[in-house]
N, C-alpha and C. Protein backbone atom coordinates (compact mmCIF):
# COMPACT_ATOMS: atom_id res chain seq x y z
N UNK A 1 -105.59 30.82 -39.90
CA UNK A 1 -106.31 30.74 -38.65
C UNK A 1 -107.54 29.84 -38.76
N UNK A 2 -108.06 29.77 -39.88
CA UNK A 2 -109.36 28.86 -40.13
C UNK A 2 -108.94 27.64 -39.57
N UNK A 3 -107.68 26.75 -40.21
CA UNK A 3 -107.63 25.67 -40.01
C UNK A 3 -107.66 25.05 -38.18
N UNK A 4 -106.90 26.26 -37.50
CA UNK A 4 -107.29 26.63 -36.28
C UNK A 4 -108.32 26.26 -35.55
N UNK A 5 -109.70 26.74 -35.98
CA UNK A 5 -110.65 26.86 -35.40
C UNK A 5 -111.41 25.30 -35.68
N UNK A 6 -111.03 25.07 -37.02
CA UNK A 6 -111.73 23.41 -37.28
C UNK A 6 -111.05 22.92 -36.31
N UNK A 7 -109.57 22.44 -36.48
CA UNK A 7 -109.34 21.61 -35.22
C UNK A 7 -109.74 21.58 -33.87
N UNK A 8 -110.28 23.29 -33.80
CA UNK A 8 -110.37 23.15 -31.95
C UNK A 8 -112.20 22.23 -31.59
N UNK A 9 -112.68 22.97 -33.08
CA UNK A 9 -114.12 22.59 -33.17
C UNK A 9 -114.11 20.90 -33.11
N UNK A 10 -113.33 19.97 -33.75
CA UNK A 10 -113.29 18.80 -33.73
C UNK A 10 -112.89 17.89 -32.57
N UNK A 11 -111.74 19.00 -32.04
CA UNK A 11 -111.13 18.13 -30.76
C UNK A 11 -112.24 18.58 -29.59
N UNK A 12 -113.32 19.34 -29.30
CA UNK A 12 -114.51 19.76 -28.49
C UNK A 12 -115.55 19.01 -28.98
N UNK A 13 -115.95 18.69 -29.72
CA UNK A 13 -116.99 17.56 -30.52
C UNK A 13 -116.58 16.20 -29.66
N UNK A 14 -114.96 15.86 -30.47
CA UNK A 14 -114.60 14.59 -29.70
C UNK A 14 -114.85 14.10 -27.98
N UNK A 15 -114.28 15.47 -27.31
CA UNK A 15 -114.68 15.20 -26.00
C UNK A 15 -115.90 15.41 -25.52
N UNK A 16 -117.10 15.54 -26.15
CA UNK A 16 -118.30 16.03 -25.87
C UNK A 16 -118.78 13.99 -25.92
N UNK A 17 -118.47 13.63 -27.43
CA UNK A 17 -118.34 12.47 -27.44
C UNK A 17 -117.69 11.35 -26.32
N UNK A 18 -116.69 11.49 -26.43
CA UNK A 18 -116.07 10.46 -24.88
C UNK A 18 -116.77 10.75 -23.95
N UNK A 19 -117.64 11.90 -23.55
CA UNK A 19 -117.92 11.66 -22.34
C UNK A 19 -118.98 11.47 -22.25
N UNK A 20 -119.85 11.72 -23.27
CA UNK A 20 -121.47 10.62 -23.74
C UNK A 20 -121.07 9.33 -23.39
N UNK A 21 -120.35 9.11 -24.28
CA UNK A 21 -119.82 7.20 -24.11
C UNK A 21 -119.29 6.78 -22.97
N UNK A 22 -118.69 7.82 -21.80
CA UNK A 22 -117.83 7.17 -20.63
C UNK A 22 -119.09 7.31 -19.59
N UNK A 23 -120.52 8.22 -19.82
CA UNK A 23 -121.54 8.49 -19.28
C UNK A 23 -122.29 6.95 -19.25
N UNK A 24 -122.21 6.63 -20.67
CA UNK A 24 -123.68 5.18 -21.33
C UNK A 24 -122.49 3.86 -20.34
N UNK A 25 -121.23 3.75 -20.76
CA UNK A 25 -120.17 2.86 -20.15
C UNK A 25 -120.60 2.73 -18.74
N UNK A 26 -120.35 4.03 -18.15
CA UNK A 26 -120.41 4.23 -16.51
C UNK A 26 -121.72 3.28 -15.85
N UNK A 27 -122.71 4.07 -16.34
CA UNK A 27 -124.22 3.33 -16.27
C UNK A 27 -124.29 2.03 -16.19
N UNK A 28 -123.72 1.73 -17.18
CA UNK A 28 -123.74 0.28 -17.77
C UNK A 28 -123.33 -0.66 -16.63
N UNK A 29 -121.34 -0.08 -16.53
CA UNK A 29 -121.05 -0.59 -15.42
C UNK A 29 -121.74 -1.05 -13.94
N UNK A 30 -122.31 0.40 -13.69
CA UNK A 30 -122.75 0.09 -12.26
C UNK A 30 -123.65 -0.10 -12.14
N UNK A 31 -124.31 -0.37 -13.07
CA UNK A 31 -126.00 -1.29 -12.91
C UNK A 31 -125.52 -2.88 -12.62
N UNK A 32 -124.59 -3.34 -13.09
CA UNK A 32 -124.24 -4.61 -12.69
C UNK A 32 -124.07 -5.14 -11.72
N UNK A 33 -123.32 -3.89 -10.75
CA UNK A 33 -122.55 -3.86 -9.46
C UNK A 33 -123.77 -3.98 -8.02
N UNK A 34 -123.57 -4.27 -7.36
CA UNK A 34 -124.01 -4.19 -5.77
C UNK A 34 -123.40 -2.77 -5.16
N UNK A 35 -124.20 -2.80 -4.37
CA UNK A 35 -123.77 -1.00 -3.63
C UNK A 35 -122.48 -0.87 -3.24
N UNK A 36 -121.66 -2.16 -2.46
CA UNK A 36 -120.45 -1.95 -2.19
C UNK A 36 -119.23 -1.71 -2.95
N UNK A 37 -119.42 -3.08 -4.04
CA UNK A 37 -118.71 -3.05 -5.54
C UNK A 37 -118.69 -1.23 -6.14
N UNK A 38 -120.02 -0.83 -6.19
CA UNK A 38 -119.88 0.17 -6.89
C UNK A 38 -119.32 1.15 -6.41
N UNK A 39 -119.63 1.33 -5.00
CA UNK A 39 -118.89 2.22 -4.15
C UNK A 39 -117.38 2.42 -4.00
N UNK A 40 -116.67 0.66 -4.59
CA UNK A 40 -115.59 0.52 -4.22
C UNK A 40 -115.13 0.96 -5.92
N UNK A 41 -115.53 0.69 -7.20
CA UNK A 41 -115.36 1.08 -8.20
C UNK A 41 -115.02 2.67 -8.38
N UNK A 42 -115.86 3.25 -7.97
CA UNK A 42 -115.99 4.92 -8.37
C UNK A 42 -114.49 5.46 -7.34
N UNK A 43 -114.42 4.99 -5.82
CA UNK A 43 -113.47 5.36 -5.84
C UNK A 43 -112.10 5.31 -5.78
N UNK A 44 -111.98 4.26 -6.84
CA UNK A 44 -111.03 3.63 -7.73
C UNK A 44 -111.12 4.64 -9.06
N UNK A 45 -111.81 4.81 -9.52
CA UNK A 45 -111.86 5.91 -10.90
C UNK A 45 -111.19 6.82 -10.18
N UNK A 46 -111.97 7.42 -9.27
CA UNK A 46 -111.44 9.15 -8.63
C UNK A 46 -109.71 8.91 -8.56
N UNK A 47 -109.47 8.13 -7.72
CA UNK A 47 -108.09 7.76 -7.57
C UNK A 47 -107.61 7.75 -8.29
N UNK A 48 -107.44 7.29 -9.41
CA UNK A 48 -107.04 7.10 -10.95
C UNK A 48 -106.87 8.58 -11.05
N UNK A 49 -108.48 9.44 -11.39
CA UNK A 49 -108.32 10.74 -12.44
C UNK A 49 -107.26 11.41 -11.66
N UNK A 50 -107.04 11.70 -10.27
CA UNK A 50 -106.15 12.88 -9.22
C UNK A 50 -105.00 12.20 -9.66
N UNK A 51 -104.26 11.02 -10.02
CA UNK A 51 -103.10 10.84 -10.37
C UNK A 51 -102.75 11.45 -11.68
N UNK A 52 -103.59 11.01 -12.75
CA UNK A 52 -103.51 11.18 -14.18
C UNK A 52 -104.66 11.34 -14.75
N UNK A 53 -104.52 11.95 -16.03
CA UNK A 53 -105.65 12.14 -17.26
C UNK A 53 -105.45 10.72 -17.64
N UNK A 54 -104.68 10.10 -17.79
CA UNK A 54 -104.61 8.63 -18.72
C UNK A 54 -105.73 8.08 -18.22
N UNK A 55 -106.69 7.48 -19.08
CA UNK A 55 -108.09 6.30 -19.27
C UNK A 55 -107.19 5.43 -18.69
N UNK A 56 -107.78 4.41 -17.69
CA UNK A 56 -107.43 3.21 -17.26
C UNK A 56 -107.53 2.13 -18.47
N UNK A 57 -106.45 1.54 -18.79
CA UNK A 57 -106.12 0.63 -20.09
C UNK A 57 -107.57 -0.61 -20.25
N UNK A 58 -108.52 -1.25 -18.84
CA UNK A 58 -108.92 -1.77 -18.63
C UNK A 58 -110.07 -1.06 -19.19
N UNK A 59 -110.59 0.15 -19.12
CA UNK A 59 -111.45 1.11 -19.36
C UNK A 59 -111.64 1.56 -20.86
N UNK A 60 -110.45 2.24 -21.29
CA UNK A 60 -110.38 2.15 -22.64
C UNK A 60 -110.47 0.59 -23.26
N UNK A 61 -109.79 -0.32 -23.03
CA UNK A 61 -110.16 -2.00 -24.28
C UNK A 61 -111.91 -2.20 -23.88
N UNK A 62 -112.47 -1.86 -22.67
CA UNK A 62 -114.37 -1.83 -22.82
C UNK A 62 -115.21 -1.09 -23.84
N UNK A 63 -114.59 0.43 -23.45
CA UNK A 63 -115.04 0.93 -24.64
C UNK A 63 -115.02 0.68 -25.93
N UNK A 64 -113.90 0.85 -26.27
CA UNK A 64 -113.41 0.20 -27.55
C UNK A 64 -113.93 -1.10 -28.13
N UNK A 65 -114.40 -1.83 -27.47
CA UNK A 65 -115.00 -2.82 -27.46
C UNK A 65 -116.49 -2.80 -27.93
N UNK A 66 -116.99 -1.96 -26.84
CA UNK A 66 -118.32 -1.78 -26.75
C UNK A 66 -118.66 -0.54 -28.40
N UNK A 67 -117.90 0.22 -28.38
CA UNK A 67 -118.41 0.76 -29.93
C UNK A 67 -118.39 -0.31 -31.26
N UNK A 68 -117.25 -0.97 -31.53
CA UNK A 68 -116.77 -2.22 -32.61
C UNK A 68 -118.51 -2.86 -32.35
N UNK A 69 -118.91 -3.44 -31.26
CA UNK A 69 -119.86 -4.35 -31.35
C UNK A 69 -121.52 -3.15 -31.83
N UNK A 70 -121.41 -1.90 -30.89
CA UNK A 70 -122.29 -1.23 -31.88
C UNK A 70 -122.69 -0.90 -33.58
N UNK A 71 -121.21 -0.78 -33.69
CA UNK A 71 -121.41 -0.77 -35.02
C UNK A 71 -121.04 -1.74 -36.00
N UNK A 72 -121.07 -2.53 -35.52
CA UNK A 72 -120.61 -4.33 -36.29
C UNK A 72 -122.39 -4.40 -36.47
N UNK A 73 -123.24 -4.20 -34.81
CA UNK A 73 -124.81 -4.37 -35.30
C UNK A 73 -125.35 -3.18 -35.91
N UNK A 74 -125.00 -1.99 -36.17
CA UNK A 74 -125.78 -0.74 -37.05
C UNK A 74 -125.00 -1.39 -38.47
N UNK A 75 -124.22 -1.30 -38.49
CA UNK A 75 -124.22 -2.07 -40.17
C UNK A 75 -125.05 -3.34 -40.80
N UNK A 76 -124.82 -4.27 -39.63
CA UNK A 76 -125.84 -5.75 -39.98
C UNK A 76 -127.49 -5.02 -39.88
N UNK A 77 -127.74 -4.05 -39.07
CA UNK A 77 -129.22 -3.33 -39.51
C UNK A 77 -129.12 -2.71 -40.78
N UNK A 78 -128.11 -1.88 -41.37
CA UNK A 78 -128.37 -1.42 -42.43
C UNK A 78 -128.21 -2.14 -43.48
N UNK A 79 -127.65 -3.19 -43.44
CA UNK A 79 -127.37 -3.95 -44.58
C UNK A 79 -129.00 -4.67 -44.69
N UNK A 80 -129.13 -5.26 -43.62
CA UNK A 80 -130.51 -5.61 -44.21
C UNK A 80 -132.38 -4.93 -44.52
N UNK A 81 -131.51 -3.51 -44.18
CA UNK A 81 -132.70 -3.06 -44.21
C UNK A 81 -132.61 -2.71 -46.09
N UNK A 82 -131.09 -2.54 -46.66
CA UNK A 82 -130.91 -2.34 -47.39
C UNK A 82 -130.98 -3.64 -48.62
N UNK A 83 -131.15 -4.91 -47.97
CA UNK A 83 -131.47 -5.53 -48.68
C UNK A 83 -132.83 -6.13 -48.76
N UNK A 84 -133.86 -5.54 -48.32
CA UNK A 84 -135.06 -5.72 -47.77
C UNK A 84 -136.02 -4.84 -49.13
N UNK A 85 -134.82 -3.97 -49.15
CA UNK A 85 -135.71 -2.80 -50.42
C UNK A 85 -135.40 -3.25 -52.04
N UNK A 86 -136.18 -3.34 -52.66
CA UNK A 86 -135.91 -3.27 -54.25
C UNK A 86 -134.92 -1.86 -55.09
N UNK A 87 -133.93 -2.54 -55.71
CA UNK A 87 -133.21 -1.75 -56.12
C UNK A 87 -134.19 -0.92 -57.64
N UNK A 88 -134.03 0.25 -57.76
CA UNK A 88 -134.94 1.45 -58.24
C UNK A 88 -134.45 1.74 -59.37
């Protein structure tokens, strides 16, 4: 039963996660947009979720996107912060 409870604990983590990131995404999105655009965006999402759970393919390759380039730059920060220091 343990192994049980990790998985459920991990797959509730994960979605706590996606929806931080579909929260920072969302934002992102509609700060770009004009009132109408955005108006016309969201209910295009809604439409989407009442059909299906499936992420819009266009939606998921942003994200996906948008993490790779986060952490392409948290590594190029750590690398040089790491080469910034004298080895001990």
């Amino acid at each position: 039963m343990r192994w049980y409870f990790w998985w459920y604990r991990l797959e509730a983590d994960a979605v706590k996660a996606a929806r931080f990131l579909a929260l920072v995404v969302g934002r992102a999105h509609a700060s770009q947009m004009d009132g109408a655009t955005r108006k016309s965006w969201l209910a295009e999402l809604r439409r989407s979720r009442e059909r299906s759970r499936d992420t819009p393919s266009w939606l998921w390759v942003s994200v996906v996107e948008l993490i790779s380039i986060h952490e392409a730059a948290y590594l190029e920060h750590c690398r040089g912060f790491a080469a910034a220091k004298p080895i001990e």
